[in-house]
Protein backbone atom coordinates (compact mmCIF):
# COMPACT_ATOMS: atom_id res chain seq x y z
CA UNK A 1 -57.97 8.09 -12.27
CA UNK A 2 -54.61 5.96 -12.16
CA UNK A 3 -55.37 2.91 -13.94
CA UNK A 4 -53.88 -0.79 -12.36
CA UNK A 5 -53.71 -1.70 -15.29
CA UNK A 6 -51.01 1.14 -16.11
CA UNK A 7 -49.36 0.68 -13.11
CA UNK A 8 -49.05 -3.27 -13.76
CA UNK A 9 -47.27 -3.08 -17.29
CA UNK A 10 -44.89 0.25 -15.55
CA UNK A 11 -44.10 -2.06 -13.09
CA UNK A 12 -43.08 -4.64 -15.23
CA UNK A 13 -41.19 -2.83 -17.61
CA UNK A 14 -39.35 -1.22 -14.31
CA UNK A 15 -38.67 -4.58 -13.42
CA UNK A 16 -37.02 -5.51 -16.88
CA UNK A 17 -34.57 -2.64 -17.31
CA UNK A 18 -33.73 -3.45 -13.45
CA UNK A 19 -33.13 -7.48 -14.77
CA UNK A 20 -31.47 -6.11 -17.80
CA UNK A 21 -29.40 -4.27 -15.45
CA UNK A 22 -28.22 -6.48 -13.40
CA UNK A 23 -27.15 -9.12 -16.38
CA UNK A 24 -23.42 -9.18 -16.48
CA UNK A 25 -21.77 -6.84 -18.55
CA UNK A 26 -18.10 -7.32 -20.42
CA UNK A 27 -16.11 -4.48 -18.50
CA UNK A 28 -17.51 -6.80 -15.36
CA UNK A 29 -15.31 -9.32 -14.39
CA UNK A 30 -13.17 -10.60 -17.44
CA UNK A 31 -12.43 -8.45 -19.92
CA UNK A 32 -13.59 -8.09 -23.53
CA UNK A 33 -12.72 -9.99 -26.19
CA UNK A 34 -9.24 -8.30 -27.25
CA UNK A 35 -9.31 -7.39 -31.31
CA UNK A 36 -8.27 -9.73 -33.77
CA UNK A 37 -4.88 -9.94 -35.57
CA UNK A 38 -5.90 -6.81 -38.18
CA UNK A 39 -7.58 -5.05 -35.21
CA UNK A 40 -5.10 -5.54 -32.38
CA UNK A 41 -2.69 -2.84 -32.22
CA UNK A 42 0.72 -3.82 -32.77
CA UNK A 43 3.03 -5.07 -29.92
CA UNK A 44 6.94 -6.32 -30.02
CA UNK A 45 9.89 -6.57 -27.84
CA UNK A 46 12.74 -3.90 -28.35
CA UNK A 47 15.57 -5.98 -30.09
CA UNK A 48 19.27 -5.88 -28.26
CA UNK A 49 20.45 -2.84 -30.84
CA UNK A 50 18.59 -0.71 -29.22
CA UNK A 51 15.90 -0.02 -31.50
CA UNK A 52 12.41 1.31 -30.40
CA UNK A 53 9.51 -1.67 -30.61
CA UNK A 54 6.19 -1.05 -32.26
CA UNK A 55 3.57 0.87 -30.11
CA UNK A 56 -0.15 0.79 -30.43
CA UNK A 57 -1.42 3.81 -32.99
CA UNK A 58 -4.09 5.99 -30.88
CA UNK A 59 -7.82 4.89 -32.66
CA UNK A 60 -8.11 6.94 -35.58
CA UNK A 61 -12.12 6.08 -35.75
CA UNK A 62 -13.80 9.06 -34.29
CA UNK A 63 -16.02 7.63 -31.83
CA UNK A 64 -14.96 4.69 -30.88
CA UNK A 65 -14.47 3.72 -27.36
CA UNK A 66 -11.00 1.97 -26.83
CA UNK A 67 -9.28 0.68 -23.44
CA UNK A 68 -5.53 0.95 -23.77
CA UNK A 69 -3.04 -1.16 -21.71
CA UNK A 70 0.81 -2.00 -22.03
CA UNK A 71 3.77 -3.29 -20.33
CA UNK A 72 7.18 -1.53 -20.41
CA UNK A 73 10.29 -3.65 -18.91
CA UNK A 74 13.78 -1.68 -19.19
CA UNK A 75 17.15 -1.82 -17.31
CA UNK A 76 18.47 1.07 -15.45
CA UNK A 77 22.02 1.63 -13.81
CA UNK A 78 21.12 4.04 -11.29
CA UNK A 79 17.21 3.13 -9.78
CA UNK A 80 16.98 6.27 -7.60
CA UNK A 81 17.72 8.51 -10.97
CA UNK A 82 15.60 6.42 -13.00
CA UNK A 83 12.87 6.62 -10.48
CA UNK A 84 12.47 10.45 -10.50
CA UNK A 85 12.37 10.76 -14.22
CA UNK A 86 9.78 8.13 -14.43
CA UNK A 87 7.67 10.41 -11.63
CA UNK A 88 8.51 13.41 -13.75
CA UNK A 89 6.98 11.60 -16.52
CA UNK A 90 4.13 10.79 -14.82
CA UNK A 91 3.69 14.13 -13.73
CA UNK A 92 4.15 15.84 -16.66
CA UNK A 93 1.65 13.82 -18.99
CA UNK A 94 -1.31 14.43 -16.21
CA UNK A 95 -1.65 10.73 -14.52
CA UNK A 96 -0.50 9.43 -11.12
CA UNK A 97 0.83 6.14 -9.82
CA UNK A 98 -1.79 3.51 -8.87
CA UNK A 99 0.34 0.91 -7.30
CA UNK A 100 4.42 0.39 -6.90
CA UNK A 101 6.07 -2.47 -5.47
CA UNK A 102 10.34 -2.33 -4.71
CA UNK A 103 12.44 -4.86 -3.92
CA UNK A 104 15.33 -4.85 -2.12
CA UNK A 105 18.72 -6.45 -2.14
CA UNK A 106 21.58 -6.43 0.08
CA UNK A 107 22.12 -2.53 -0.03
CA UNK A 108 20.12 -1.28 -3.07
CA UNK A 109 17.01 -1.55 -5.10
CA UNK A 110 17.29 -4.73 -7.35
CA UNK A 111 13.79 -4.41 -9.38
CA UNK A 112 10.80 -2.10 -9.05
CA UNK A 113 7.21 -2.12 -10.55
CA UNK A 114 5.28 0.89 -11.08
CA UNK A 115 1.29 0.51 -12.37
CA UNK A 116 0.90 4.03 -13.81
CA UNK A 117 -2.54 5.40 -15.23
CA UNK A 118 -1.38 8.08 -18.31
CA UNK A 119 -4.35 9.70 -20.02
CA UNK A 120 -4.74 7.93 -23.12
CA UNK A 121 -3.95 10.36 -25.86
CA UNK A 122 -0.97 10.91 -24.13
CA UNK A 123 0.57 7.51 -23.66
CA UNK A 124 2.51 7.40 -26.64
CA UNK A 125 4.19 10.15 -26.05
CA UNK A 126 4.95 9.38 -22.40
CA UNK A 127 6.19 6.08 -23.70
CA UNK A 128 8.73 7.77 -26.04
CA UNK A 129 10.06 9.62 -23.29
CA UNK A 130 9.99 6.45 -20.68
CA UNK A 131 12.21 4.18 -23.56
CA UNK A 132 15.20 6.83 -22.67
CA UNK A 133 15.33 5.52 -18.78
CA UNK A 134 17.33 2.96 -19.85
CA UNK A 135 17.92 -0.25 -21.91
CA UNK A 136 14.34 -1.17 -22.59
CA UNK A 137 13.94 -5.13 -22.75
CA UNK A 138 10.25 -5.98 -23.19
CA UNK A 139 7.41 -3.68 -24.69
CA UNK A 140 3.80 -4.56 -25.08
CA UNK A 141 0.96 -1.82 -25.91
CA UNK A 142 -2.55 -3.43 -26.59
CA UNK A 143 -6.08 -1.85 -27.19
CA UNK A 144 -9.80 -2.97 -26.33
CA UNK A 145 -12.50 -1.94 -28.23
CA UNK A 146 -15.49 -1.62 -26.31
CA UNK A 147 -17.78 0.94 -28.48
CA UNK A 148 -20.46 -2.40 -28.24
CA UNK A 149 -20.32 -2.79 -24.73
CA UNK A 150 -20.66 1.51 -23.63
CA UNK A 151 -23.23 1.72 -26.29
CA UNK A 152 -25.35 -0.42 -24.59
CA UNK A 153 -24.85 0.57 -21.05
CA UNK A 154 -25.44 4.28 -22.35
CA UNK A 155 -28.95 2.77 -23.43
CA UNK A 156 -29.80 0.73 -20.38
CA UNK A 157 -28.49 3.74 -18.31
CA UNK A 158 -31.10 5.78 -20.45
CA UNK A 159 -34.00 3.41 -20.35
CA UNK A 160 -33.35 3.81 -16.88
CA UNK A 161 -33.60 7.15 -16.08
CA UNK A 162 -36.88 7.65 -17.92
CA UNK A 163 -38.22 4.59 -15.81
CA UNK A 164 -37.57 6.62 -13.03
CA UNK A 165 -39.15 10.15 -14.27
CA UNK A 166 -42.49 8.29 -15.44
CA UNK A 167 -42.68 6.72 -11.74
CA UNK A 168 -42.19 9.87 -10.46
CA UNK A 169 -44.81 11.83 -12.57
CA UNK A 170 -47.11 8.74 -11.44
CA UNK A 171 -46.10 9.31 -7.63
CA UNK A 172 -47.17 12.79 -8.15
CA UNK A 173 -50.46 12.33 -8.73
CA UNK A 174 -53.03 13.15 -6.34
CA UNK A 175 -55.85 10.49 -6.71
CA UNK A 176 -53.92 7.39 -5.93
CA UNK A 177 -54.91 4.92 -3.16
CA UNK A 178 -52.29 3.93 -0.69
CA UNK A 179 -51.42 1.00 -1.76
CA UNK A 180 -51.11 2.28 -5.08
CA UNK A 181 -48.78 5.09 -3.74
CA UNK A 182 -46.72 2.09 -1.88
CA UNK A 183 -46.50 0.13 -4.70
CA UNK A 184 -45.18 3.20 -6.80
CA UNK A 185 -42.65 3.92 -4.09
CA UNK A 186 -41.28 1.18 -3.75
CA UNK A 187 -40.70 0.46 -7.63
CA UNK A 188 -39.35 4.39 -7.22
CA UNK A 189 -36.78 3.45 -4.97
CA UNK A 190 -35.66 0.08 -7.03
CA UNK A 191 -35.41 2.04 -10.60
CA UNK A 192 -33.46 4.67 -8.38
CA UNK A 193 -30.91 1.49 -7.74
CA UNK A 194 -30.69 0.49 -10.95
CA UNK A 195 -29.82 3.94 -12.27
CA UNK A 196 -26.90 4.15 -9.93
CA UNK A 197 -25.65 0.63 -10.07
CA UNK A 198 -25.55 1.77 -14.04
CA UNK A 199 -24.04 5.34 -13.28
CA UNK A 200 -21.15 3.35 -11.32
CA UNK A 201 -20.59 0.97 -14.22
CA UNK A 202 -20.49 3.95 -16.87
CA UNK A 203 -18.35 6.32 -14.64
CA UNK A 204 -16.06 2.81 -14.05
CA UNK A 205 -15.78 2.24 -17.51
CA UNK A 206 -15.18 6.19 -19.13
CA UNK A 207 -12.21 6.06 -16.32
CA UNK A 208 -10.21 2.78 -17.97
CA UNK A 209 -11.05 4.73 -21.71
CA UNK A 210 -9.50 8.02 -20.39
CA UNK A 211 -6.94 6.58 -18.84
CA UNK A 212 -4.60 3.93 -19.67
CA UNK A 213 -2.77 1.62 -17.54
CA UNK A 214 1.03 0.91 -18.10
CA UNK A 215 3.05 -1.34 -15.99
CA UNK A 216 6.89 -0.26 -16.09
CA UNK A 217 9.37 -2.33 -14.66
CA UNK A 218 12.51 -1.22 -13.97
CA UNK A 219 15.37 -3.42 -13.00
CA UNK A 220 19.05 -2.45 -11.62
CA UNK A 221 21.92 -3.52 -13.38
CA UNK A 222 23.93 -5.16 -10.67
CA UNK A 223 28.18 -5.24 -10.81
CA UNK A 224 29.31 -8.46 -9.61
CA UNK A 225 32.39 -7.92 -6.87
CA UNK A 226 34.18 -11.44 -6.52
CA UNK A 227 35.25 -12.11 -2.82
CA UNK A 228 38.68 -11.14 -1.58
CA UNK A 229 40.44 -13.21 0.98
CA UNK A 230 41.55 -11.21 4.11
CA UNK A 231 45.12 -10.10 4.70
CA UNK A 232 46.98 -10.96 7.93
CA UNK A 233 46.35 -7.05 8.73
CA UNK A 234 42.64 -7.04 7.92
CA UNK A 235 42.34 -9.96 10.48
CA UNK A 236 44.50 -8.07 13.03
CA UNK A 237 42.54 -4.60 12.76
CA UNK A 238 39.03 -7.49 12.63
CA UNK A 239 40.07 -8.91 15.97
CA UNK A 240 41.09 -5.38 17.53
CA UNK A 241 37.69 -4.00 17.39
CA UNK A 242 36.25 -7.07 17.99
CA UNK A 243 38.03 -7.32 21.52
CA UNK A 244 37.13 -3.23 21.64
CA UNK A 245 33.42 -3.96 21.28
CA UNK A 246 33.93 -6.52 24.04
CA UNK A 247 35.51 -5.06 26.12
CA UNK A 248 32.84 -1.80 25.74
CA UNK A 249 30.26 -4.33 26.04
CA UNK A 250 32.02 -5.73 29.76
CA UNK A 251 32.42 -2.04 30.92
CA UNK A 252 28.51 -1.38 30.22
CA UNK A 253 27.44 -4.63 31.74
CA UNK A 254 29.67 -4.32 34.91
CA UNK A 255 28.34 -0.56 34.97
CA UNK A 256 24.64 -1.75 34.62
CA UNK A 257 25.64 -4.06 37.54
CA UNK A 258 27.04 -1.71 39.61
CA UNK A 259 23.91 0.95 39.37
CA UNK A 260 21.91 -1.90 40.00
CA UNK A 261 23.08 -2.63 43.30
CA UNK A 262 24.35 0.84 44.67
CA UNK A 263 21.01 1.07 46.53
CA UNK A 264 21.71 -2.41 48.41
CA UNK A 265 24.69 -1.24 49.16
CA UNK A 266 24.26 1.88 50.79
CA UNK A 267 21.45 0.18 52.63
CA UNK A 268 24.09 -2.28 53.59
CA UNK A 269 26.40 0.03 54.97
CA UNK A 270 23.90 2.25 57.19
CA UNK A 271 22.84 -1.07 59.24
CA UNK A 272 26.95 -2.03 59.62
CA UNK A 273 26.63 1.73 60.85
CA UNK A 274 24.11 1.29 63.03
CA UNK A 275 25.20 -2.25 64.18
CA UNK A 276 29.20 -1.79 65.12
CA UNK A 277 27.76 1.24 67.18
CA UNK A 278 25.39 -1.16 68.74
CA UNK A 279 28.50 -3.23 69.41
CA UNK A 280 30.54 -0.84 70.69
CA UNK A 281 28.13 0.04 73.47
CA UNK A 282 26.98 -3.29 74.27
CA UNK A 283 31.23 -4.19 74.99
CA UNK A 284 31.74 -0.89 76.93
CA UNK A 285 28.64 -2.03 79.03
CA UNK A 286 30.13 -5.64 79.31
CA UNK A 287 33.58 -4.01 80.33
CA UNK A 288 31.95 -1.64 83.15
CA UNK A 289 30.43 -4.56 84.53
CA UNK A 290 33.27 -6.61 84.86
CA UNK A 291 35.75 -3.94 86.48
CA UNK A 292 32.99 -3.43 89.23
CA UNK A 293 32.88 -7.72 90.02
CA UNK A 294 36.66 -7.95 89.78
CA UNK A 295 37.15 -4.66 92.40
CA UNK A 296 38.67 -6.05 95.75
CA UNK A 297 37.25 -6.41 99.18
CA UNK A 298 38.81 -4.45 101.93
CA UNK A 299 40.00 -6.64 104.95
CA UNK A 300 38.23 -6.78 107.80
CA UNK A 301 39.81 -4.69 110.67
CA UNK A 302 42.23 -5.78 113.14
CA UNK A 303 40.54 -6.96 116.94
């Protein structure tokens, strides 16, 4: 027979991997403390000459779990060039672009910024290939160990899941009462929560250690043009297809004008039709008239 007392203390413990669950976590919300000093790995801006900066080593601690992140800022002459050997790099090392904002000037790119995720053994060497874009003038590559943090989400995740299989070998057990059963069900269905809030979380977290995020900004060398003043015959040829363009502008408007009103016209013209006809017949019937009032009287006969 199923025991309260059992089901009291499995209830409770369901109840504290759920609360242990839902404490926050460090990959929640801020990040992790970043490594000290000896720990951090090494970051620098590429000097003027030319020379490559420092990169972060790959961890050489079998093991460990490490997030990877850097920042790549270098100067291009030609953005649309630049731009499909950066995709080519992308492409070729496995990872995709996860955001990418342009902006424009007058008539050409003036800056980009690409947020790239590279798997992370392979983000050194994509970074070696990405320095060759161009004149690189800012590099920063950092690392985040959080072994601590994935250990014990791995644990909670596991505490979790056994939760969950004794509940269900206690569900599946014939000589429960109801409200035993209802009881068990609905603890069932709040350790089934708790192991996918912690799923999410672990899947969330192995994706920023697989994959590393670099932001690469490129920006366009520009050429400065001083202004020239106009000649007398760049102001002639200005004003001659300026009075062209007017006067193709007139043309259309007085065309516009007259397809507008061709239907008022010609409705115009059939009642002048229609009336000087009217006219006509109304004087011929005026002059008839008159010729028969103005014919003479014979005289009278002589007596």
């Amino acid at each position: 027979m199923f025991s309260r007392r059992h089901l009291a203390a499995l209830v409770l413990l369901t109840a504290s991997a759920c609360a242990k669950a839902s404490a926050p976590m460090v990959m929640d919300g801020a990040a992790a403390p970043t490594a000290t000093t000896g720990e951090k790995a090494g970051e620098a801006t590429k000097p003027a000459d030319g020379k490559p900066g420092l990169t972060a080593e790959a961890p050489a601690q079998a093991g460990r779990k490490v997030i990877r992140n850097g920042e790549l800022a270098v100067r291009v002459e030609d953005y649309p060039k630049a731009a499909a050997a950066l995709q080519a790099v992308v492409d070729a090392s496995g990872g995709f672009v996860q955001d990418m904002q342009v902006d424009h000037s007058v008539e050409a790119v003036s800056s980009a910024t690409w947020i790239i995720r590279l798997p992370a053994a392979g983000l050194d060497k994509a970074l070696d290939r990405l320095r060759h874009l161009g004149r690189v003038t800012q590099e920063h590559i950092g690392a985040e160990d959080v072994t601590e943090a994935y250990t014990d989400l791995q644990a909670r995740l596991d505490n979790a899941i056994a939760a969950e299989a004794r509940l269900r070998q206690i569900l599946a057990k014939p000589e429960h009462e109801l409200k035993d059963v209802l009881e068990v069900e609905r603890e069932l269905t709040r350790a089934r929560e708790n192991v996918e809030v912690l799923q999410g979380r672990k899947r969330l977290l192995d994706s920023r250690i697989d994959l590393a995020t670099l932001k690469v900004t490129l920006s366009v060398s520009g050429k400065y043009v001083p202004p020239v003043d106009p000649t007398l015959l760049d102001r002639v040829e200005e004003a001659w297809w300026n009075s062209l363009e007017a006067l193709s502008e007139t043309a259309q408007g007085l065309l516009v004008v007259v397809v507008a009103v061709a239907p008022w016209l010609a409705i115009l013209a059939l009642l002048g039709w229609v009336a000087g006809i009217a006219v006509r017949w109304l004087v011929q019937r005026l002059g008839r008239r008159g010729q028969v009032r103005a014919k003479p009287t014979p005289p009278p006969p002589p007596q």
